[in-house]
N, C-alpha and C. Protein backbone atom coordinates (compact mmCIF):
# COMPACT_ATOMS: atom_id res chain seq x y z
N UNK A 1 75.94 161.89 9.72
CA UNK A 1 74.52 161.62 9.82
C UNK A 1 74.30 160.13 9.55
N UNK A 2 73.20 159.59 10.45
CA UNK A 2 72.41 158.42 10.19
C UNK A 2 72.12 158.27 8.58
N UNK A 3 72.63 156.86 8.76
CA UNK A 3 71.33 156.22 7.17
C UNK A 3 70.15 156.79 7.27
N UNK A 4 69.49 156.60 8.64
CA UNK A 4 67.87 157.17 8.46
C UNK A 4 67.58 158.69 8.33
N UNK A 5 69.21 159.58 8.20
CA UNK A 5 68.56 161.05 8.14
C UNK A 5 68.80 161.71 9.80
N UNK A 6 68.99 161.23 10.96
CA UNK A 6 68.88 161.49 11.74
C UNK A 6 70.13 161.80 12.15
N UNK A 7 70.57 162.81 13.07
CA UNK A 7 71.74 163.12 14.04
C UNK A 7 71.57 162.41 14.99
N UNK A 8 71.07 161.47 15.50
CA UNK A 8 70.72 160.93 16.95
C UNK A 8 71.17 159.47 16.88
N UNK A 9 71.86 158.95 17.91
CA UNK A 9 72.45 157.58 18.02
C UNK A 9 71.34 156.93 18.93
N UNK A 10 70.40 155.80 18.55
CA UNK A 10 69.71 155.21 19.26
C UNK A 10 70.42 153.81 20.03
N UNK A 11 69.56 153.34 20.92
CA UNK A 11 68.93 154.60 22.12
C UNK A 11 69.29 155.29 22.21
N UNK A 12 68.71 155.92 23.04
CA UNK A 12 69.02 157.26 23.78
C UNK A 12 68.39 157.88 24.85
N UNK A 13 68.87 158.42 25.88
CA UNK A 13 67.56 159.50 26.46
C UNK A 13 67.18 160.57 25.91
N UNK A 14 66.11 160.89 25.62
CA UNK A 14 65.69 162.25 24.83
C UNK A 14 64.60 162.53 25.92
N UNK A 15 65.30 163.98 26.14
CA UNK A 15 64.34 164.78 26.92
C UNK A 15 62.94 165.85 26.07
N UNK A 16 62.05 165.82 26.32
CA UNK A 16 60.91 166.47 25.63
C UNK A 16 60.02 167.37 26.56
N UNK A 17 59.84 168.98 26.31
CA UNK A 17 59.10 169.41 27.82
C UNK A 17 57.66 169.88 26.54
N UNK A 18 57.11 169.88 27.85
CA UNK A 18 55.33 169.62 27.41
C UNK A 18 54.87 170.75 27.71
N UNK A 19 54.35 171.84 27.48
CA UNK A 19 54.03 173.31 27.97
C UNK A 19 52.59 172.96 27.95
N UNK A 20 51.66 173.09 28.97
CA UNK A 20 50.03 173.47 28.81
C UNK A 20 49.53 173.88 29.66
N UNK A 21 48.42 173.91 29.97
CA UNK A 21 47.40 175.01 30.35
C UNK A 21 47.41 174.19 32.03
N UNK A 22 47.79 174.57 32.99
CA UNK A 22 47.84 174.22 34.60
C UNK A 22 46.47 173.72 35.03
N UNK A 23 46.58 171.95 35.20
CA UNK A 23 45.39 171.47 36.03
C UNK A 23 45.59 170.61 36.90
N UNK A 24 44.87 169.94 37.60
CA UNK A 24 45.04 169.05 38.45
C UNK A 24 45.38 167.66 38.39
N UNK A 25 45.57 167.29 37.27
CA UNK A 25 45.73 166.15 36.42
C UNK A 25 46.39 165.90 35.29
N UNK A 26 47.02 167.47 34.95
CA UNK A 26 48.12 167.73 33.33
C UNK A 26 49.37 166.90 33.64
N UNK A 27 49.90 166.86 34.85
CA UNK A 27 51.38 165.78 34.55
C UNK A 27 50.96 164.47 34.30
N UNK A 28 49.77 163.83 34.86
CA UNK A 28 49.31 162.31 34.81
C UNK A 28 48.53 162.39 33.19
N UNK A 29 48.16 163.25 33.16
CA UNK A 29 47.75 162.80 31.39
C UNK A 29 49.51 162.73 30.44
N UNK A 30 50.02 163.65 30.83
CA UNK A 30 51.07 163.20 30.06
C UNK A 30 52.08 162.00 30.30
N UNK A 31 51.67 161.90 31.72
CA UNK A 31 52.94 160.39 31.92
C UNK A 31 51.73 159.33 31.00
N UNK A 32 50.62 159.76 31.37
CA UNK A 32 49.99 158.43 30.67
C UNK A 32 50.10 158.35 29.05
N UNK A 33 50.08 159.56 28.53
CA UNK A 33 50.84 159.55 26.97
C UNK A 33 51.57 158.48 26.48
N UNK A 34 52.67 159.29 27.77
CA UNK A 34 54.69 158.77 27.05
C UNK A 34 54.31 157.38 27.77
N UNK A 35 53.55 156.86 28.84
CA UNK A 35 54.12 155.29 28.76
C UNK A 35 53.25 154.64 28.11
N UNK A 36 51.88 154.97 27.13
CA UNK A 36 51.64 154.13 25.86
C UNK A 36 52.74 154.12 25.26
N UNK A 37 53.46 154.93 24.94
CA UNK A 37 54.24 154.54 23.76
C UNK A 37 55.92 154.28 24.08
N UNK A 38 56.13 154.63 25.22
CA UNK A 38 57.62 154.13 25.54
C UNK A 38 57.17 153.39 27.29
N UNK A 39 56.94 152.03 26.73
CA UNK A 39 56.19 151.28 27.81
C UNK A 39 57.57 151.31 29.13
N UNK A 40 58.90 151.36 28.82
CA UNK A 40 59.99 151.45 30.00
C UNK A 40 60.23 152.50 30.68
N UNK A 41 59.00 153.87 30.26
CA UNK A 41 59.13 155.10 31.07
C UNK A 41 59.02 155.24 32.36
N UNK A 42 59.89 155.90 32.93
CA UNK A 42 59.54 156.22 34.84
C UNK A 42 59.55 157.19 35.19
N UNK A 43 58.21 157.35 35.29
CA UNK A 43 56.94 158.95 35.56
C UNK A 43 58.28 159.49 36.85
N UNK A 44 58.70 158.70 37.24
CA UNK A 44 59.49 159.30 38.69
C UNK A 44 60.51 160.14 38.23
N UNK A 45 60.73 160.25 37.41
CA UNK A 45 61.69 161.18 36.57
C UNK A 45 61.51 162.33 35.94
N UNK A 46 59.98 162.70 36.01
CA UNK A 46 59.05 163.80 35.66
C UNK A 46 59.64 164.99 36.53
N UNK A 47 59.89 166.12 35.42
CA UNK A 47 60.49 167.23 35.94
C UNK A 47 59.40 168.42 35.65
N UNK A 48 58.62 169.27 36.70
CA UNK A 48 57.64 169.99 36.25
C UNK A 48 58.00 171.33 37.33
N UNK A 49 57.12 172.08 36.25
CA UNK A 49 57.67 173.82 36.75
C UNK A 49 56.28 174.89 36.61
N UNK A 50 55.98 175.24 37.43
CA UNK A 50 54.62 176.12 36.88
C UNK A 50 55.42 177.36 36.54
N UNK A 51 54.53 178.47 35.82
CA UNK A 51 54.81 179.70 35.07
C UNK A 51 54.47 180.38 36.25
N UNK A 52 55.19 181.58 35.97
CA UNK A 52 55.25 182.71 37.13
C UNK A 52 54.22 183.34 37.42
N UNK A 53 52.95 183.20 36.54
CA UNK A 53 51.68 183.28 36.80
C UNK A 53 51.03 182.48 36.97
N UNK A 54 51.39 181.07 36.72
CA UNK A 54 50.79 179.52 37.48
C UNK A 54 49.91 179.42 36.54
N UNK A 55 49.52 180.04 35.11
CA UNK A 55 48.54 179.42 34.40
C UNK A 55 48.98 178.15 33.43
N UNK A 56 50.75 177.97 33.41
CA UNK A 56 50.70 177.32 32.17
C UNK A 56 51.42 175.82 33.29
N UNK A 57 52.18 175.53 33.37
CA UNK A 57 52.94 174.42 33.79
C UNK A 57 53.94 173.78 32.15
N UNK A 58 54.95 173.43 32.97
CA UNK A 58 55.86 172.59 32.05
C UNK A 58 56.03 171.35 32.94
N UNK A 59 56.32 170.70 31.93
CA UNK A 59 56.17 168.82 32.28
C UNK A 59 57.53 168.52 31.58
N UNK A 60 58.72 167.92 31.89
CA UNK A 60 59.63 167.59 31.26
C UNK A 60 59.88 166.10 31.24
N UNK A 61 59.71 165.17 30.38
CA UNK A 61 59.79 163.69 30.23
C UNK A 61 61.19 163.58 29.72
N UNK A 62 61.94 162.75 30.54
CA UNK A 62 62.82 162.12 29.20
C UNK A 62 62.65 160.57 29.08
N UNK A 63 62.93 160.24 28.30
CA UNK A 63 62.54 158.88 27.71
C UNK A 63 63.69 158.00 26.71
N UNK A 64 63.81 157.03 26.96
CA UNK A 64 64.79 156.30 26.15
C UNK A 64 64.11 156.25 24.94
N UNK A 65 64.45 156.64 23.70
CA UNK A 65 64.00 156.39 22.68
C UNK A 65 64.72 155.30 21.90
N UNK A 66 63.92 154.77 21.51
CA UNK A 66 64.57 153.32 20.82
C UNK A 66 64.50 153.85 19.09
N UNK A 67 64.05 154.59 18.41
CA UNK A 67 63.78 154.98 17.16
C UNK A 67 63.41 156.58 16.92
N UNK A 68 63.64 156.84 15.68
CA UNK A 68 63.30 158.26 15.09
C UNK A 68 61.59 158.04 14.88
N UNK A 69 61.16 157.04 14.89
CA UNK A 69 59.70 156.68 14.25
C UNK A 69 59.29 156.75 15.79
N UNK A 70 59.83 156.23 16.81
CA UNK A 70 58.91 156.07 18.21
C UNK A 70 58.86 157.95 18.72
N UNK A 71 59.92 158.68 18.56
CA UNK A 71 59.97 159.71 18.78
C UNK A 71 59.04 160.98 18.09
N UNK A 72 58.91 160.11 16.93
CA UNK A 72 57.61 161.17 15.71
C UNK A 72 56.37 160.99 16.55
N UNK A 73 56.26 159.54 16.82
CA UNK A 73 54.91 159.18 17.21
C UNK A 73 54.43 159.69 18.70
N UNK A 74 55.47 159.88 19.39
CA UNK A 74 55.07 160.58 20.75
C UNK A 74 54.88 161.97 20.67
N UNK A 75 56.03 162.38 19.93
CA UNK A 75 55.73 164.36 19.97
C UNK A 75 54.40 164.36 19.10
N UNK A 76 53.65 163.89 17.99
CA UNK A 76 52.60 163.71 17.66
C UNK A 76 51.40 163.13 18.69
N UNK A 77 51.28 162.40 19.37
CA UNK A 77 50.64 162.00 20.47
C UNK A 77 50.51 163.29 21.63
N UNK A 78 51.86 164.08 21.92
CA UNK A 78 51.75 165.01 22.81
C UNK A 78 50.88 165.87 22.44
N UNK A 79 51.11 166.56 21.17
CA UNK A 79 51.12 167.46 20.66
C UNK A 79 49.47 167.52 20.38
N UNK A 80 48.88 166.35 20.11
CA UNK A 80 47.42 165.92 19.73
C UNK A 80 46.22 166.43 21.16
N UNK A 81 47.18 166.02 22.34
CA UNK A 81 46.25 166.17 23.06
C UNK A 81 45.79 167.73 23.68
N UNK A 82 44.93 167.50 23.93
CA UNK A 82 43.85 168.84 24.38
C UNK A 82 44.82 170.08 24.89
N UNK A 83 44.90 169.57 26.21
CA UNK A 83 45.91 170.61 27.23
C UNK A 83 47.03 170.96 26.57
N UNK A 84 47.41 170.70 25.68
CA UNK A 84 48.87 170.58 25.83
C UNK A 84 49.13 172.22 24.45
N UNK A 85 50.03 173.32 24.78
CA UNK A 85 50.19 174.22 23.96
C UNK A 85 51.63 174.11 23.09
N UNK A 86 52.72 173.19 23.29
CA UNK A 86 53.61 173.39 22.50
C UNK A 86 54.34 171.98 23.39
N UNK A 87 55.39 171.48 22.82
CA UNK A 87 56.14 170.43 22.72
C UNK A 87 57.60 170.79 22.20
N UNK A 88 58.64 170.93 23.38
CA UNK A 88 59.86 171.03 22.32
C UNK A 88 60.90 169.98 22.91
């Protein structure tokens, strides 16, 4: 383990999927999330899946994370916003 506590060697890519409620605009609110805070993100890399009943959608970001602190602050950011039902 890290000095900081962490299993994770930074950088890194860390993948994060976004589960919420299916709209017309849920993948662009979340690319717009992750590139406040990981300004080198490329939305073009956005991996999304609707539910077999099409109400929920998954959004899968991965993102170079430069820190354990940039990574708190985004799954907190995800996790904050409206649409969004779970973050793993």
């Amino acid at each position: 383990m890290s000095e900081t506590g962490t299993l994770l060697q930074f950088p890194c890519d860390f993948p994060l999927k976004v589960v919420g409620v299916r709209s017309d605009d849920f993948a662009q609110q979340i690319v717009a999330v992750v590139q406040a805070l990981v300004p080198d993100f490329r939305p073009e890399t956005v991996e999304m899946r609707a539910s077999q009943g099409g109400k929920y959608l998954s959004v899968t970001v991965t993102v170079t994370a430069r820190s354990q602190v940039q990574l708190d602050a985004l799954y907190q950011a995800l996790t904050r916003h409206p649409g969004v039902k779970f973050v793993l």
